[in-house]
PDB file of N, CA and C in Angstrom:
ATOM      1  N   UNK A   1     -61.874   6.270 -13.527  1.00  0.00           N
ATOM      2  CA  UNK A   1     -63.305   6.518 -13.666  1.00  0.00           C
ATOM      3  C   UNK A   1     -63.539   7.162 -15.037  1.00  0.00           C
ATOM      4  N   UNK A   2     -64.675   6.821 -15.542  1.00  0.00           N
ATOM      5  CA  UNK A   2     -64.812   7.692 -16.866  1.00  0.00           C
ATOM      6  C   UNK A   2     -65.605   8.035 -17.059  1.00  0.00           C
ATOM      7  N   UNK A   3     -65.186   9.875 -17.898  1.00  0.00           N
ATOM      8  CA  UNK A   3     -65.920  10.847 -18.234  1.00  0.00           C
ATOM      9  C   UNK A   3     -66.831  10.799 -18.795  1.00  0.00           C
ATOM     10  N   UNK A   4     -68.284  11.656 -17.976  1.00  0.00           N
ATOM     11  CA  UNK A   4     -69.904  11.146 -18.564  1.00  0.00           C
ATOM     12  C   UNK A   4     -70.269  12.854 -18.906  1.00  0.00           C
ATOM     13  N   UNK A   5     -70.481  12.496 -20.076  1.00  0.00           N
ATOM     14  CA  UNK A   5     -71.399  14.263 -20.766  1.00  0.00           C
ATOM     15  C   UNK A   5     -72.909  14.348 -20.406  1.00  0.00           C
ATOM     16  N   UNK A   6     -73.088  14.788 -19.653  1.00  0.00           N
ATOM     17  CA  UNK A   6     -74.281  15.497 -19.486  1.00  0.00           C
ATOM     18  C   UNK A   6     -75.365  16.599 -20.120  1.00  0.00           C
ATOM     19  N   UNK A   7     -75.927  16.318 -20.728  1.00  0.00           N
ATOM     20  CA  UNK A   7     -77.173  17.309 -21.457  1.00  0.00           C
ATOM     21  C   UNK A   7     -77.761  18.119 -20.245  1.00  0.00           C
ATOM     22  N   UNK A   8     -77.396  19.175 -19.860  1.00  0.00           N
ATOM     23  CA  UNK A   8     -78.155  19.845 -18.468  1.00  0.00           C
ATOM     24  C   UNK A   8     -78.793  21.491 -19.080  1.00  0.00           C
ATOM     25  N   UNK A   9     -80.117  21.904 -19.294  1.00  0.00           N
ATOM     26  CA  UNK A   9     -80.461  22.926 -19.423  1.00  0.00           C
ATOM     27  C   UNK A   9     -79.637  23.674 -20.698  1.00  0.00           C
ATOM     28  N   UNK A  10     -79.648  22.619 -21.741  1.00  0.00           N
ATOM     29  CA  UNK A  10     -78.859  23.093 -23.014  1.00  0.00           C
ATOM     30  C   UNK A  10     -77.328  23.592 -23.050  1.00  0.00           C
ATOM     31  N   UNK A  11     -76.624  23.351 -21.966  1.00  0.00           N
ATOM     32  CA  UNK A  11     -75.667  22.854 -21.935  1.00  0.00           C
ATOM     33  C   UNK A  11     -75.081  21.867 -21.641  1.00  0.00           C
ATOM     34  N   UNK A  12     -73.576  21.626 -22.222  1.00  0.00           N
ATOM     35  CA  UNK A  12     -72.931  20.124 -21.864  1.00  0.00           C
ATOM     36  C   UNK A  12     -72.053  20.528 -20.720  1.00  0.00           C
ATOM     37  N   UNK A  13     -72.506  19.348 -19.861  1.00  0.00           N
ATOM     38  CA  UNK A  13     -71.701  19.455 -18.584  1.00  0.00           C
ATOM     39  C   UNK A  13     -70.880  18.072 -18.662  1.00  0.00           C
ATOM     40  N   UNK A  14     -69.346  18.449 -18.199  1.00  0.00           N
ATOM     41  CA  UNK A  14     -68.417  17.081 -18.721  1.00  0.00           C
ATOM     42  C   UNK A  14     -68.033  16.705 -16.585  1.00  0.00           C
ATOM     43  N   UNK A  15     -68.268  15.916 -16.400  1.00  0.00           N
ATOM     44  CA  UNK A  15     -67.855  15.881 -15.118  1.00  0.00           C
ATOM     45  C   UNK A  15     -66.803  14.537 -15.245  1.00  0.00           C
ATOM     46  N   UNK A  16     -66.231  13.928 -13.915  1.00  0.00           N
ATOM     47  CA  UNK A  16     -65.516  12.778 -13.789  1.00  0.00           C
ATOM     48  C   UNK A  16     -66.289  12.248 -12.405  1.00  0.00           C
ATOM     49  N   UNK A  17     -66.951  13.445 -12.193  1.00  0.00           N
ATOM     50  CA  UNK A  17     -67.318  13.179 -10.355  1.00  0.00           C
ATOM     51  C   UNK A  17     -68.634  12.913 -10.633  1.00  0.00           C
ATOM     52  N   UNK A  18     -69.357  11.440 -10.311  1.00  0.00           N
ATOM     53  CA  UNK A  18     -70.812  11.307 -10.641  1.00  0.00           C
ATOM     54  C   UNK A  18     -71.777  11.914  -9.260  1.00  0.00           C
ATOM     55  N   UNK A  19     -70.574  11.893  -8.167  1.00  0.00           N
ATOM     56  CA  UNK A  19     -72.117  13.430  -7.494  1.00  0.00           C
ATOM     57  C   UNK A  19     -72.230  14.673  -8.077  1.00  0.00           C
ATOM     58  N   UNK A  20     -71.311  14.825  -8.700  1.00  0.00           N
ATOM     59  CA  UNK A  20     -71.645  16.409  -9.415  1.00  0.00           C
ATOM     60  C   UNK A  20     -73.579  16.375  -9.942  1.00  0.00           C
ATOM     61  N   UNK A  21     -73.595  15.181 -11.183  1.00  0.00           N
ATOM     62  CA  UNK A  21     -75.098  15.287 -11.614  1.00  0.00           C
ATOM     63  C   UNK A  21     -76.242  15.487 -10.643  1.00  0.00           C
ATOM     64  N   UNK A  22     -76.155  14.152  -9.391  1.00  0.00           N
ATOM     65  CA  UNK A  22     -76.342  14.306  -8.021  1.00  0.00           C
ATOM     66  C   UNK A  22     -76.831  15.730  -7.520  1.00  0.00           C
ATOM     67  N   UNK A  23     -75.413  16.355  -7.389  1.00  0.00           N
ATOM     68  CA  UNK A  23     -75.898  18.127  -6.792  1.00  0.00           C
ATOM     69  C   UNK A  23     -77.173  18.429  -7.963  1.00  0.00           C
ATOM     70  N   UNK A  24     -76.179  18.655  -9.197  1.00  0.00           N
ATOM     71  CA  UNK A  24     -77.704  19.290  -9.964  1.00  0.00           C
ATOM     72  C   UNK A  24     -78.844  19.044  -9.942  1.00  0.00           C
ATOM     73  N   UNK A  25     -78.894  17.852  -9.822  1.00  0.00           N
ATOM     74  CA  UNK A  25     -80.320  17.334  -9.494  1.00  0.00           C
ATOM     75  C   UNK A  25     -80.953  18.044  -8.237  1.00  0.00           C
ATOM     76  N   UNK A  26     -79.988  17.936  -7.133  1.00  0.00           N
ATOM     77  CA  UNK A  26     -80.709  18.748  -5.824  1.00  0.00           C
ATOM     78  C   UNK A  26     -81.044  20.107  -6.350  1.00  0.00           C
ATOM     79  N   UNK A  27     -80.138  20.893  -7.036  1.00  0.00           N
ATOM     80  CA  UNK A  27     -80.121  22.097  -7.058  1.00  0.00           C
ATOM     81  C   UNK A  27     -81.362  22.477  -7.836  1.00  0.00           C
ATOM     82  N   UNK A  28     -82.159  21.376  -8.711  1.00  0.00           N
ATOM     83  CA  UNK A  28     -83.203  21.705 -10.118  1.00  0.00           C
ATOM     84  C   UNK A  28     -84.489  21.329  -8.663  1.00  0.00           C
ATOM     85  N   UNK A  29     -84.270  20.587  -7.786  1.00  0.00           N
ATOM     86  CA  UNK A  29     -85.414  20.186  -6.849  1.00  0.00           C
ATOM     87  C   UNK A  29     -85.347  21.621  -6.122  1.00  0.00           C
ATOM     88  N   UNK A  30     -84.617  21.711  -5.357  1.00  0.00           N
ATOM     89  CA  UNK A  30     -84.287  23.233  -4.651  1.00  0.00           C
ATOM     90  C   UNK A  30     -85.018  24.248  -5.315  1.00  0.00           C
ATOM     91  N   UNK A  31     -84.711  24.858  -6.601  1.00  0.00           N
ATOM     92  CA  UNK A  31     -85.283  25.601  -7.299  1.00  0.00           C
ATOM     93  C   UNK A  31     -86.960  25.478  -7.247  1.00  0.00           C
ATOM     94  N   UNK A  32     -87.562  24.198  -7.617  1.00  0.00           N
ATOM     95  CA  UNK A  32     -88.686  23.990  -8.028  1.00  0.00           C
ATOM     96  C   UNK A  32     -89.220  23.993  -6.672  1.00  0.00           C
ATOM     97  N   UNK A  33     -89.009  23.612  -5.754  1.00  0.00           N
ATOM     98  CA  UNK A  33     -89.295  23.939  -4.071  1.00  0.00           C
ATOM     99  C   UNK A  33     -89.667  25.222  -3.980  1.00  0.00           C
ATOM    100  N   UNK A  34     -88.556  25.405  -4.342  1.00  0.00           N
ATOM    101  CA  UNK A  34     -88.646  27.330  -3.782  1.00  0.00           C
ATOM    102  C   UNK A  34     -89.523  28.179  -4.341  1.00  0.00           C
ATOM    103  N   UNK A  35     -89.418  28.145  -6.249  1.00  0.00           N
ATOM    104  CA  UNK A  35     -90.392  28.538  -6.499  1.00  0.00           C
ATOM    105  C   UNK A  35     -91.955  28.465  -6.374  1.00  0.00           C
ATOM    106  N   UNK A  36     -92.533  27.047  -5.894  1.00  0.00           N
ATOM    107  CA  UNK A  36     -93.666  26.984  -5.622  1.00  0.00           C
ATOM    108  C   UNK A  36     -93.584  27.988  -4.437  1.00  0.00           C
ATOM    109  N   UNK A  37     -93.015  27.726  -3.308  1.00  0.00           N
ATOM    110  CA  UNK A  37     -93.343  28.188  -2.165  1.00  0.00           C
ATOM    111  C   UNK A  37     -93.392  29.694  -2.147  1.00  0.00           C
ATOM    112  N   UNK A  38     -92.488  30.260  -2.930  1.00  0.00           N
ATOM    113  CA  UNK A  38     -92.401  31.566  -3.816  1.00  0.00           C
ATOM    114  C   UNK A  38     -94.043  32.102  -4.055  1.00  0.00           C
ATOM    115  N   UNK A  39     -94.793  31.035  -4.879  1.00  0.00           N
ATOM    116  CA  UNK A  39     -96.151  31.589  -5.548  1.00  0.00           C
ATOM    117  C   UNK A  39     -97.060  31.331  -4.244  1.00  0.00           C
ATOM    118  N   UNK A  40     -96.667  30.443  -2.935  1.00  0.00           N
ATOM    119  CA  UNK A  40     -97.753  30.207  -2.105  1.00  0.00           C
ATOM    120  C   UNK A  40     -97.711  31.266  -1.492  1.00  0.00           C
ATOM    121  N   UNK A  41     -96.827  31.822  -1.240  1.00  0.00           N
ATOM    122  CA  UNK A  41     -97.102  33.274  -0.372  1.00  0.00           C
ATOM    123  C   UNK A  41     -97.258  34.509  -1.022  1.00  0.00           C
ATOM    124  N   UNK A  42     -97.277  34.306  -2.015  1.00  0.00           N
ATOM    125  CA  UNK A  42     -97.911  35.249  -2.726  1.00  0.00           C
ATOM    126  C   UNK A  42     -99.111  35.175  -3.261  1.00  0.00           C
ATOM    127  N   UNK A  43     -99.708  33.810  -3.066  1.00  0.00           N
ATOM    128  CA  UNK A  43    -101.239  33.747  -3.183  1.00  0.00           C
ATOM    129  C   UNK A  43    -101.820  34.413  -1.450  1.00  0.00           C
ATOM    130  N   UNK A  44    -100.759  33.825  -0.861  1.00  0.00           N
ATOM    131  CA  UNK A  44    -101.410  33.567   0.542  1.00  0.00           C
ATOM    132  C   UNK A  44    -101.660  35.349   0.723  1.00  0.00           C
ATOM    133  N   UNK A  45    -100.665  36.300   0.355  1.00  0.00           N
ATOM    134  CA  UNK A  45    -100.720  37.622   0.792  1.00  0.00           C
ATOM    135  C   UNK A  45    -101.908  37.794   0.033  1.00  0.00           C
ATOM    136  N   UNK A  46    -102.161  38.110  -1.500  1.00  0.00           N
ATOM    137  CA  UNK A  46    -103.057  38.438  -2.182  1.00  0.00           C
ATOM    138  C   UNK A  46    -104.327  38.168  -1.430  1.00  0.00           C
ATOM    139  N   UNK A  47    -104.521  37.239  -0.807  1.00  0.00           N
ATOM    140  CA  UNK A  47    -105.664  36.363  -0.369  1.00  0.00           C
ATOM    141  C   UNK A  47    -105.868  37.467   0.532  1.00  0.00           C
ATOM    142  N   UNK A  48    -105.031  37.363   1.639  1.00  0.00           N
ATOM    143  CA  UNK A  48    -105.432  38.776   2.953  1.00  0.00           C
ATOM    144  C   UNK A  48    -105.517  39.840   2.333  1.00  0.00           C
ATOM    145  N   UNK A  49    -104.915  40.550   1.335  1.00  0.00           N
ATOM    146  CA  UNK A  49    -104.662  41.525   0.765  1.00  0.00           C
ATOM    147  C   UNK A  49    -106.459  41.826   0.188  1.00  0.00           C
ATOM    148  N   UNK A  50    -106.857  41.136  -0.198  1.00  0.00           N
ATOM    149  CA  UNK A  50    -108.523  40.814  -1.296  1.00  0.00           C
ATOM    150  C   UNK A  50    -109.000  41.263  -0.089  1.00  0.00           C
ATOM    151  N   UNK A  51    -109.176  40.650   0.868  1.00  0.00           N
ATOM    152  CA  UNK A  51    -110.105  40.839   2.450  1.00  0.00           C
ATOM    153  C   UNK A  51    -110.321  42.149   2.913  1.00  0.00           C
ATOM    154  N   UNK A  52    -109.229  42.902   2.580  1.00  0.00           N
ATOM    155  CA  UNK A  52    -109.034  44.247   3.305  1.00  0.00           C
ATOM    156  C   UNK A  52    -110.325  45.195   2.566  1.00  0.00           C
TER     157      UNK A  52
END
């Protein structure tokens, strides 16, 4: 199999294993998941929080 360089977040990632990119990819979706959901509950508190 042959070695693919990856440009990932300004570093080079050298893998042999093409799920490796695969994971990262989950892991950059994961992140961006989380963080929204991160800001929804923190709108959502603010929101009750305003009411009081």
């Amino acid at each position: 199999m042959r070695a693919m360089w990856w440009l990932k977040s300004g570093f080079l990632v050298w893998s042999e294993n093409p799920f490796f990119t695969q994971e990262l990819t989950m892991a950059d979706v994961a992140f961006v998941v989380t963080t929204i959901a991160v800001f929804a509950l923190v709108a959502f508190i603010a929101k009750g929080v305003a009411k009081l």
